[in-house]
Protein backbone atom coordinates (compact mmCIF):
# COMPACT_ATOMS: atom_id res chain seq x y z
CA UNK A 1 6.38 0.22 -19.53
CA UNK A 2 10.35 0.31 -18.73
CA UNK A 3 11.60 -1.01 -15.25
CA UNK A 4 13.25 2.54 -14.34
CA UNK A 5 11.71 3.70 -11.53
CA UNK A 6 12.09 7.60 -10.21
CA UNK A 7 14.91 7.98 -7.80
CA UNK A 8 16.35 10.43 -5.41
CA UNK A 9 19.65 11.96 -5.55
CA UNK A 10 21.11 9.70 -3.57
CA UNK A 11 19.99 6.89 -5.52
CA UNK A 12 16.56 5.34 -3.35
CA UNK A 13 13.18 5.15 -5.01
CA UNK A 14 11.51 7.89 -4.35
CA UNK A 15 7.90 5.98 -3.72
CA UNK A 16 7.90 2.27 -2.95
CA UNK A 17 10.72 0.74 -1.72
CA UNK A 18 12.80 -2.26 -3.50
CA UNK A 19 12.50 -5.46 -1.11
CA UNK A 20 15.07 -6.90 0.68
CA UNK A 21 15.16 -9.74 -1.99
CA UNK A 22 16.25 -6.63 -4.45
CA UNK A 23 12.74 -7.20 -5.66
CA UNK A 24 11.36 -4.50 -8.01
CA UNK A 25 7.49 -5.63 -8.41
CA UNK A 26 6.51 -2.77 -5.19
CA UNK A 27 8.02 0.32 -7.59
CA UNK A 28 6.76 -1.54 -10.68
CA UNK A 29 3.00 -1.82 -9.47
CA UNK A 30 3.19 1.54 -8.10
CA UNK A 31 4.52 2.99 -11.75
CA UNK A 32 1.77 0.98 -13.75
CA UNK A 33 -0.81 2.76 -11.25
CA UNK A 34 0.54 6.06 -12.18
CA UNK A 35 0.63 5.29 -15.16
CA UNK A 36 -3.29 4.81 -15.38
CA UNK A 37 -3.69 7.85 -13.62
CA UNK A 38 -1.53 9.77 -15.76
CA UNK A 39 1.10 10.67 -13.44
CA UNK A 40 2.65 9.86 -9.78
CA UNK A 41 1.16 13.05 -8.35
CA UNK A 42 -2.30 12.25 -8.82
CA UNK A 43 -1.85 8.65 -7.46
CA UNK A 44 -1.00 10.27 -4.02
CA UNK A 45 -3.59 10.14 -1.03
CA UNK A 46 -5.19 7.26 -2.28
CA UNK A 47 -6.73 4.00 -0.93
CA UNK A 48 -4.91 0.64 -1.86
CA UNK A 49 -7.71 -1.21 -3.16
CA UNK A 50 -7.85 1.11 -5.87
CA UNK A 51 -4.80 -0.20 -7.79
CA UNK A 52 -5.00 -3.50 -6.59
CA UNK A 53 -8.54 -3.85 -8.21
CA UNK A 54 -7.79 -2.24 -10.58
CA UNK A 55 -4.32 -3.99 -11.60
CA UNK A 56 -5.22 -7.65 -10.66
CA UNK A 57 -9.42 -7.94 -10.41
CA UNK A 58 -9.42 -9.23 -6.95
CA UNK A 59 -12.01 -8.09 -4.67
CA UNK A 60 -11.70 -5.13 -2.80
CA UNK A 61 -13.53 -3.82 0.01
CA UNK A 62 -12.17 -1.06 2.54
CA UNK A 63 -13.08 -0.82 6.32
CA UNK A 64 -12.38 1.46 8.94
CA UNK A 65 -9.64 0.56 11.44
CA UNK A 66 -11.33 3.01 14.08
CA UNK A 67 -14.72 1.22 13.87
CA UNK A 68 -13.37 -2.47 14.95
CA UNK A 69 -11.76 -3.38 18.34
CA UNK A 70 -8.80 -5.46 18.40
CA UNK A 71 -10.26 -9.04 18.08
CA UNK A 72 -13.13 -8.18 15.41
CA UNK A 73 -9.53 -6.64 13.71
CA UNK A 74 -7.50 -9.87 13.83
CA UNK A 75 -10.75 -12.12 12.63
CA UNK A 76 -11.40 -9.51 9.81
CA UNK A 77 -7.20 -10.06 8.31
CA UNK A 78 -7.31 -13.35 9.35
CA UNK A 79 -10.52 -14.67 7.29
CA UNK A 80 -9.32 -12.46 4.02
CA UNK A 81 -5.93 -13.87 4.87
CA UNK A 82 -7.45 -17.61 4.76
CA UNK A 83 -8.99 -16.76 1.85
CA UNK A 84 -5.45 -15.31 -0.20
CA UNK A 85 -6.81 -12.10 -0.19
CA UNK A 86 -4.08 -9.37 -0.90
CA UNK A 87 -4.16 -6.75 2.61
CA UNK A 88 -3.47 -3.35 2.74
CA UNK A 89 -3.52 -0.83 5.71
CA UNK A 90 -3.30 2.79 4.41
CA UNK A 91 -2.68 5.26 7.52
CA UNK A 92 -3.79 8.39 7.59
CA UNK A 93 -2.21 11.62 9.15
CA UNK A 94 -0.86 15.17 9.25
CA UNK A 95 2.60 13.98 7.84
CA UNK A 96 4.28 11.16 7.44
CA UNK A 97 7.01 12.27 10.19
CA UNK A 98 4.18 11.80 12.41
CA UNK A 99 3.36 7.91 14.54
CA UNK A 100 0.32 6.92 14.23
CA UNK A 101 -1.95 3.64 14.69
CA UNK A 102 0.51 0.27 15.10
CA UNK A 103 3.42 2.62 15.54
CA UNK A 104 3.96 3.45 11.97
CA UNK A 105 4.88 6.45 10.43
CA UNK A 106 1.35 8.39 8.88
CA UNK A 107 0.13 9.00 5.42
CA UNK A 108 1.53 5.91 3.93
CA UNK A 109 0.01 2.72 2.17
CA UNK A 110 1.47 -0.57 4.41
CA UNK A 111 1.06 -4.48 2.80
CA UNK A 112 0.39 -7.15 5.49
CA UNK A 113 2.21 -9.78 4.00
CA UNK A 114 0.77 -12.76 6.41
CA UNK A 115 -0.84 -12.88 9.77
């Protein structure tokens, strides 16, 4: 696997973003996945424990932000945070124009870096 990444006409990854630290591993990961899957389409919609299982053999478990109030929230992230656990919130949505839960925009895959 190469390090080019699709990009728009103006010249932004079309998918992941590249950090602020001109990092590349986001687009990368997200390129290996589709590669797996044999394309980007079908990689779309899904749940982020799925690559990350998949790619590094870490644990994975998924829970439902609408079943936990705020506190049982921040202990849940905070324990698999303790315990180096990689975090992702994926948001559902109509589009991803629309704001949904935390303020973010919808149907995208978010990475809590640290809590």
């Amino acid at each position: 696997m190469d390090e080019q990444v699709p990009v728009s006409s103006q010249n932004k990854t079309i998918f992941s973003s590249i950090g602020s630290d001109n990092s590349i591993w986001g687009p990368l990961l997200e390129k290996a996945w589709a590669k797996v899957n044999g394309n980007f389409e079908r990689t779309e919609g899904g749940f982020g424990l799925e690559p990350i299982g998949f790619l590094t053999n870490f644990p994975a478990r998924r829970f439902r932000f609408e079943s936990l109030n705020g506190d049982s929230f921040y202990r849940l992230v905070e324990d698999n945070d303790s315990n180096k656990f990689m975090i992702t919130l994926g948001i559902s949505g109509r589009s991803d124009q629309d704001r949904c839960n935390l303020n973010l925009p919808c149907k995208h895959l978010y990475s809590l870096l640290d809590v």
